[in-house]
N, C-alpha and C. Protein backbone atom coordinates (compact mmCIF):
# COMPACT_ATOMS: atom_id res chain seq x y z
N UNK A 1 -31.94 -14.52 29.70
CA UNK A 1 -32.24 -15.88 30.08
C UNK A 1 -31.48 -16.82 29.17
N UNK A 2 -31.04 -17.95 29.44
CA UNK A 2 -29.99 -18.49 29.02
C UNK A 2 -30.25 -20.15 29.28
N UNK A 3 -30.34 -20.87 28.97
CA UNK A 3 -29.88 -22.55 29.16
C UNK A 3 -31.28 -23.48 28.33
N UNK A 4 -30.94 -24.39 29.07
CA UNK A 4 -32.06 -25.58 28.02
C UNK A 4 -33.03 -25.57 28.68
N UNK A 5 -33.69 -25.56 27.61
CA UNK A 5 -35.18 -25.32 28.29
C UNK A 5 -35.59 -27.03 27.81
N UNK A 6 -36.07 -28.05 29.43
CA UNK A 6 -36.64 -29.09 29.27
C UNK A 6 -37.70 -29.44 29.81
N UNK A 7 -38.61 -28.38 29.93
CA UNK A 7 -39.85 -28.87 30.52
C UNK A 7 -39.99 -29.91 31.79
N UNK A 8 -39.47 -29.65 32.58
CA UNK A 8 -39.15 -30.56 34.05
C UNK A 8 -39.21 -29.96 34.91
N UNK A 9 -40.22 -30.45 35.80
CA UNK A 9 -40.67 -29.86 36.91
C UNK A 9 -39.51 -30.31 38.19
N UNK A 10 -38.78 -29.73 38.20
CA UNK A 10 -38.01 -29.77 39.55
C UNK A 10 -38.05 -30.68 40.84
N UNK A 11 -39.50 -29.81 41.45
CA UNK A 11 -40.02 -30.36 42.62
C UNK A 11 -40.73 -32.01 42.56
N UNK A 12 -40.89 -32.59 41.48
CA UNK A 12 -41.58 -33.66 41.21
C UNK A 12 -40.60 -34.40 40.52
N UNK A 13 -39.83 -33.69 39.48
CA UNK A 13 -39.68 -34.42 38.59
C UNK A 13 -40.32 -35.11 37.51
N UNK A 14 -41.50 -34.34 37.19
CA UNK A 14 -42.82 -34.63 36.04
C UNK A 14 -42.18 -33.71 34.97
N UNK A 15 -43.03 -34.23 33.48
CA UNK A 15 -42.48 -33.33 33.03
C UNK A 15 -43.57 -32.93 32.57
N UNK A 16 -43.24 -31.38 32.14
CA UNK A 16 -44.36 -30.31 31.65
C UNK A 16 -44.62 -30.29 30.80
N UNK A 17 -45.49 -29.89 30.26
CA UNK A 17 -45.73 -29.27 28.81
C UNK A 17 -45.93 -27.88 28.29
N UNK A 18 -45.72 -26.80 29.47
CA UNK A 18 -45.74 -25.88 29.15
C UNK A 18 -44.59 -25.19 29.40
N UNK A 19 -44.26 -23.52 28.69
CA UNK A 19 -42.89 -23.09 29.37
C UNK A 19 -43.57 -21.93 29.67
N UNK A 20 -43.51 -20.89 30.15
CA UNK A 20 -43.52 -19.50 29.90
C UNK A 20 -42.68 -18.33 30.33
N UNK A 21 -42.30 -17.27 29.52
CA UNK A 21 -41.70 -16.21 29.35
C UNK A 21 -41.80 -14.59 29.90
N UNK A 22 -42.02 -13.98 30.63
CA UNK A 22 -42.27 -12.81 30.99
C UNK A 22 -42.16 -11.86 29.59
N UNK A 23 -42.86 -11.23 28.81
CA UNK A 23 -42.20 -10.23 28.04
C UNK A 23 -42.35 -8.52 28.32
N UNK A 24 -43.19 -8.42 29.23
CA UNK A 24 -43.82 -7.35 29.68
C UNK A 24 -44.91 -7.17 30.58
N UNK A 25 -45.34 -6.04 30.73
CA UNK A 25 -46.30 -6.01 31.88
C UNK A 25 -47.23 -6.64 31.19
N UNK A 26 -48.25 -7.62 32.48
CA UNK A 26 -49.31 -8.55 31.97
C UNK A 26 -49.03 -9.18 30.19
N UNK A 27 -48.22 -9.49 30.26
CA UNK A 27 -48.01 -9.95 28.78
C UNK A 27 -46.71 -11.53 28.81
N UNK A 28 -47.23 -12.66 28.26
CA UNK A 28 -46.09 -13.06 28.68
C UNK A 28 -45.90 -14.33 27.42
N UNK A 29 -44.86 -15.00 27.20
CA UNK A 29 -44.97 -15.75 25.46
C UNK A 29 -44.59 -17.34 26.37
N UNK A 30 -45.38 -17.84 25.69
CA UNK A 30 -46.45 -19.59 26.33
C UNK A 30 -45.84 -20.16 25.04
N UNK A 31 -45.02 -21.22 25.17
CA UNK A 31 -44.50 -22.63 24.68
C UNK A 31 -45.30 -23.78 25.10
N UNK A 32 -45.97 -24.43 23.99
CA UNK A 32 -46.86 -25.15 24.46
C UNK A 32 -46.67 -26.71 23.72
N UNK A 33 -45.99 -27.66 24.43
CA UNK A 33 -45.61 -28.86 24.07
C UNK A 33 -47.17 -29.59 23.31
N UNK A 34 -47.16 -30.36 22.25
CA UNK A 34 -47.90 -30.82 21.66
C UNK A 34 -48.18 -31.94 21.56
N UNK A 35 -46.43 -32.54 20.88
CA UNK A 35 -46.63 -34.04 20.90
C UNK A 35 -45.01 -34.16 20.79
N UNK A 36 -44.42 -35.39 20.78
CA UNK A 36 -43.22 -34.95 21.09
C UNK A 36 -42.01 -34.39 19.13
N UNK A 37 -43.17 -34.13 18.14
CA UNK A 37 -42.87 -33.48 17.35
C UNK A 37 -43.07 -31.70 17.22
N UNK A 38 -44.30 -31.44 17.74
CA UNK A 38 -44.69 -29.90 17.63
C UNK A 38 -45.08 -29.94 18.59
N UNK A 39 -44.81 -28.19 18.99
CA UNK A 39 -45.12 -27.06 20.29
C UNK A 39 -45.80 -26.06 19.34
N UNK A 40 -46.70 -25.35 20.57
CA UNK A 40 -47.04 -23.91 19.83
C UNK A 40 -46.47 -22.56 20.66
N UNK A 41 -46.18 -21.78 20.53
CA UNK A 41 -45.92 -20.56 20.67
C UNK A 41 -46.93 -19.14 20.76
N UNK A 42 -47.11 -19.06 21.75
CA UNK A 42 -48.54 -18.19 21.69
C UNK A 42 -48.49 -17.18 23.07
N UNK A 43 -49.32 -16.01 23.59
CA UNK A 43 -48.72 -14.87 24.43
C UNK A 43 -50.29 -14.95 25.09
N UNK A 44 -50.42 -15.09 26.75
CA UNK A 44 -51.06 -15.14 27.49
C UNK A 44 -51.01 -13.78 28.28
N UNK A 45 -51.90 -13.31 28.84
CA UNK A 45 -51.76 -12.29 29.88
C UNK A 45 -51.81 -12.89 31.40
N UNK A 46 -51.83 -11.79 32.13
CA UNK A 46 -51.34 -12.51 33.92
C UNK A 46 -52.55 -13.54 34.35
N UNK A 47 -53.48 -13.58 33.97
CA UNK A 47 -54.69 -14.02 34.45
C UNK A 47 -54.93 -15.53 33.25
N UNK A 48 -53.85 -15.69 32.34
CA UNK A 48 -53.90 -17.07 31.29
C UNK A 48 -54.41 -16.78 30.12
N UNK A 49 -55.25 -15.93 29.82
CA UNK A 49 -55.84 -15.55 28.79
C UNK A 49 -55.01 -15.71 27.43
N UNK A 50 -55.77 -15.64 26.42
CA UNK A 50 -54.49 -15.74 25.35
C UNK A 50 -54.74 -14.76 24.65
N UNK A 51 -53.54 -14.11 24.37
CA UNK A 51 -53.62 -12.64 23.59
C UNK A 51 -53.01 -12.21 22.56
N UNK A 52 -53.38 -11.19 22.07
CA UNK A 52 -52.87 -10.74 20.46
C UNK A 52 -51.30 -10.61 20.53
N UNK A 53 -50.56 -11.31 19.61
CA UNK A 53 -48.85 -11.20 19.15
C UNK A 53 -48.59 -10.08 19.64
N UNK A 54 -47.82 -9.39 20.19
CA UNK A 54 -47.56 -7.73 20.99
C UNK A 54 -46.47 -7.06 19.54
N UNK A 55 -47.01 -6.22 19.37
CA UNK A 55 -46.45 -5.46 18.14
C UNK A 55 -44.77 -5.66 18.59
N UNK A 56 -44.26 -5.65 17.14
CA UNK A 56 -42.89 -5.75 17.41
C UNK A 56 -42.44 -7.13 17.12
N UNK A 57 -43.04 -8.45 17.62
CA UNK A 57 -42.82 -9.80 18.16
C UNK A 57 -42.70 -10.07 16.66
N UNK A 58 -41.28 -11.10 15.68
CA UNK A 58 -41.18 -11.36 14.81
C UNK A 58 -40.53 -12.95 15.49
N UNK A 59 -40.82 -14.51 14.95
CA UNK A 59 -40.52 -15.67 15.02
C UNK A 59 -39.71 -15.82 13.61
N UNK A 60 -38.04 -16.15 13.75
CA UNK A 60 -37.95 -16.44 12.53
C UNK A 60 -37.54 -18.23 12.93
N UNK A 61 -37.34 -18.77 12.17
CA UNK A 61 -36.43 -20.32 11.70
C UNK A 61 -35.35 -19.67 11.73
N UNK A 62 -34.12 -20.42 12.80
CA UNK A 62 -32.63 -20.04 12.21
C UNK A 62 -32.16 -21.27 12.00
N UNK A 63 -31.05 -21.18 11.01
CA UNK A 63 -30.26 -22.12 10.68
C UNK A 63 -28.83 -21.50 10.59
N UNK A 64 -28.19 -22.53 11.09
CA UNK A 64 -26.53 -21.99 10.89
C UNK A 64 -25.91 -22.77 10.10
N UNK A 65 -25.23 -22.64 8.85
CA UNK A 65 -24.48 -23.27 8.01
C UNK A 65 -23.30 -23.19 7.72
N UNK A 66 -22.33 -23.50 7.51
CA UNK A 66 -20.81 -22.74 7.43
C UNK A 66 -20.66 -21.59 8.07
N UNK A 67 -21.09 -21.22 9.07
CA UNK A 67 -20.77 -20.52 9.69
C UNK A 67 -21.71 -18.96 9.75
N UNK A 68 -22.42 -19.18 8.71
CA UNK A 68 -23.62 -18.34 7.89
C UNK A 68 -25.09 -18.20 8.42
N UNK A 69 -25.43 -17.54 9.21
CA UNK A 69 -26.68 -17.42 10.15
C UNK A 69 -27.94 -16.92 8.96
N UNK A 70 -28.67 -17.83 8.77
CA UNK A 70 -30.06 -17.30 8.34
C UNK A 70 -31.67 -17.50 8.89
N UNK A 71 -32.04 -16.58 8.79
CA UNK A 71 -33.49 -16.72 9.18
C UNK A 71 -34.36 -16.54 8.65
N UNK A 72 -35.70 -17.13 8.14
CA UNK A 72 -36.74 -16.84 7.99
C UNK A 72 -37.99 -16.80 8.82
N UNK A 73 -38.76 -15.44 8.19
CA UNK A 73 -39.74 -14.95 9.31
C UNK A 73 -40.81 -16.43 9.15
N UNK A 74 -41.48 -16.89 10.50
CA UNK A 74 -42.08 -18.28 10.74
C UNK A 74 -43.45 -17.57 10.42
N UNK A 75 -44.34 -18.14 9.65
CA UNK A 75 -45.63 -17.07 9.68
C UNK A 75 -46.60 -17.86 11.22
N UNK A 76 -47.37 -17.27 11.34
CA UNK A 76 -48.47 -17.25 12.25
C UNK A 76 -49.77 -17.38 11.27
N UNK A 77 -50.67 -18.38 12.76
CA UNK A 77 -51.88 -18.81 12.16
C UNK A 77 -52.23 -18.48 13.53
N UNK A 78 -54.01 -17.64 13.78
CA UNK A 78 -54.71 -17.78 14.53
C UNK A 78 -53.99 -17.28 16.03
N UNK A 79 -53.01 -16.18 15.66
CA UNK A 79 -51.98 -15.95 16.83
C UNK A 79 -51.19 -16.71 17.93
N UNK A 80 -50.55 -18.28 16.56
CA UNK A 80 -49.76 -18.75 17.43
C UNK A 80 -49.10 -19.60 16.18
N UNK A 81 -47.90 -19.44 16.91
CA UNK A 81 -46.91 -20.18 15.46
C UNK A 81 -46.53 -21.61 15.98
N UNK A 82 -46.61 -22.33 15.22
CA UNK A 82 -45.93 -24.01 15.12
C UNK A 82 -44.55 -24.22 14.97
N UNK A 83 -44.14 -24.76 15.85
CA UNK A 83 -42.59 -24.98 16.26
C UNK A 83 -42.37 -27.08 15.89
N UNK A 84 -41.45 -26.98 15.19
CA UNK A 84 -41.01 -28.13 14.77
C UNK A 84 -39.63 -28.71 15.37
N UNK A 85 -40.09 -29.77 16.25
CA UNK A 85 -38.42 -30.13 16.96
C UNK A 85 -37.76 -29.84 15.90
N UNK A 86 -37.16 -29.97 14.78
CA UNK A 86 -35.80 -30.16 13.86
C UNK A 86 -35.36 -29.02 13.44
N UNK A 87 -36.08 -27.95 13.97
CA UNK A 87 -35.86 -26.43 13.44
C UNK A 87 -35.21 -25.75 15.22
N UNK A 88 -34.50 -24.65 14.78
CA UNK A 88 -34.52 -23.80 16.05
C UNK A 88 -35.26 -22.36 15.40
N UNK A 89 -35.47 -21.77 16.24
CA UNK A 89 -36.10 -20.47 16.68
C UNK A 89 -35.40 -19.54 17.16
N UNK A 90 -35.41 -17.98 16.77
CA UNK A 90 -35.24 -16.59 17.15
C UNK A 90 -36.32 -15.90 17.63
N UNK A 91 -36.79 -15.51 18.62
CA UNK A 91 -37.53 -14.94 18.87
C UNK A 91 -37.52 -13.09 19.33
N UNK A 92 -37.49 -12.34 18.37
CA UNK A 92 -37.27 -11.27 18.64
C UNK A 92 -38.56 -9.98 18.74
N UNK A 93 -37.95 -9.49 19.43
CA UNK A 93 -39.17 -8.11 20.00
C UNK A 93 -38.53 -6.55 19.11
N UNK A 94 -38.62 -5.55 18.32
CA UNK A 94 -38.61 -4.58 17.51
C UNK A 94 -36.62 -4.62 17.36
N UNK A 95 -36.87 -6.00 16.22
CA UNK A 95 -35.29 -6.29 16.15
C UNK A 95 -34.23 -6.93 17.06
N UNK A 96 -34.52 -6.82 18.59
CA UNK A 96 -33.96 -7.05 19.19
C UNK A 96 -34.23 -9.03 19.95
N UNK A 97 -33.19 -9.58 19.81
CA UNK A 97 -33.85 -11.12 20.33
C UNK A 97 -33.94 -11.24 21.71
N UNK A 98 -34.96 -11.42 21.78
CA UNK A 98 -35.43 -11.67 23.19
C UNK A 98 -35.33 -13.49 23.98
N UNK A 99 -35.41 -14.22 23.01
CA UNK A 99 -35.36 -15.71 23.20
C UNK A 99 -34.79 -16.80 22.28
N UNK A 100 -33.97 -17.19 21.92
CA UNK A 100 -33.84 -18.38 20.99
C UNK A 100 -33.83 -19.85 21.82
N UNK A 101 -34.41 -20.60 21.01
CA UNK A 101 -34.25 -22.10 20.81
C UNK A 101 -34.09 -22.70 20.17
N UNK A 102 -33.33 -23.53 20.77
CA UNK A 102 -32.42 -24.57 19.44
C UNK A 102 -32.28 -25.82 19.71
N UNK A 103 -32.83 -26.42 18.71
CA UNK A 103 -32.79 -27.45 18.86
C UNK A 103 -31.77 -28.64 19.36
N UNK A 104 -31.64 -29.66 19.85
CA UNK A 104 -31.10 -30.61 20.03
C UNK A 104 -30.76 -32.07 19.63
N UNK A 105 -30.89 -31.37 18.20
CA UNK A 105 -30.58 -33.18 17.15
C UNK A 105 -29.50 -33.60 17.38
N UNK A 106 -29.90 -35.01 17.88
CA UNK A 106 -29.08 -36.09 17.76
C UNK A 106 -29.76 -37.09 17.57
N UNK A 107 -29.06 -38.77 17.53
CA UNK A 107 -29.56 -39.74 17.24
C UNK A 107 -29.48 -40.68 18.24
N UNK A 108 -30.79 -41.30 18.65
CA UNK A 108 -30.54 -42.07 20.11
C UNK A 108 -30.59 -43.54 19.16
N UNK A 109 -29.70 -44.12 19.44
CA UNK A 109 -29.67 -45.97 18.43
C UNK A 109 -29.27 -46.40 19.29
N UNK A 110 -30.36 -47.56 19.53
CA UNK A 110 -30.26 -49.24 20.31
C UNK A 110 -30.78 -50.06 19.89
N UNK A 111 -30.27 -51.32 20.88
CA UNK A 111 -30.13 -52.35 20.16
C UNK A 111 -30.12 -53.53 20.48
């Protein structure tokens, strides 16, 4: 899966606040818009429920600097991690990345 994820409903043109992810059977990872600073990140089953992190599932912070990729693992509270517009995200399943997001800083100035 691949492109920007903007919470926009297509058919309306409303916008959402939620995203969600397939990661497996009945298992699926829920982006959950907050305010327009923080989202949470959290794993629902087919029926909405909200469910335990699925073994494997590591959130780090990436940053790219000179060219230099680092990450740190994002901890979790209460089985759901806090996402900060100014940061991007790796989202990987037993090493392997399953999702990143990245942010989109820029500066909107008027006047």
């Amino acid at each position: 899966m691949s492109g920007i994820l903007d919470f926009t409903d297509t058919s309306s043109g409303e916008t959402l606040n939620k995203f969600t992810f397939r990661v497996d059977v009945d298992c699926n990872l829920r982006i959950e818009v907050l305010n327009n600073s923080v989202a949470r990140l959290y794993f629902i089953n087919d029926a909405g429920q909200k469910v335990d992190i699925p073994h494997g599932i590591v959130v780090y912070t990436a940053d790219v600097m000179a060219d230099v990729k680092r990450c740190v693992v994002q901890p979790h509270v209460n089985q759901e991690f806090i996402l900060g517009w100014t940061d991007s995200y790796e989202i990987t399943r037993y090493k392997s990345v399953m999702l990143n997001i990245q942010t989109m800083r820029q500066w909107n100035i008027t006047s």
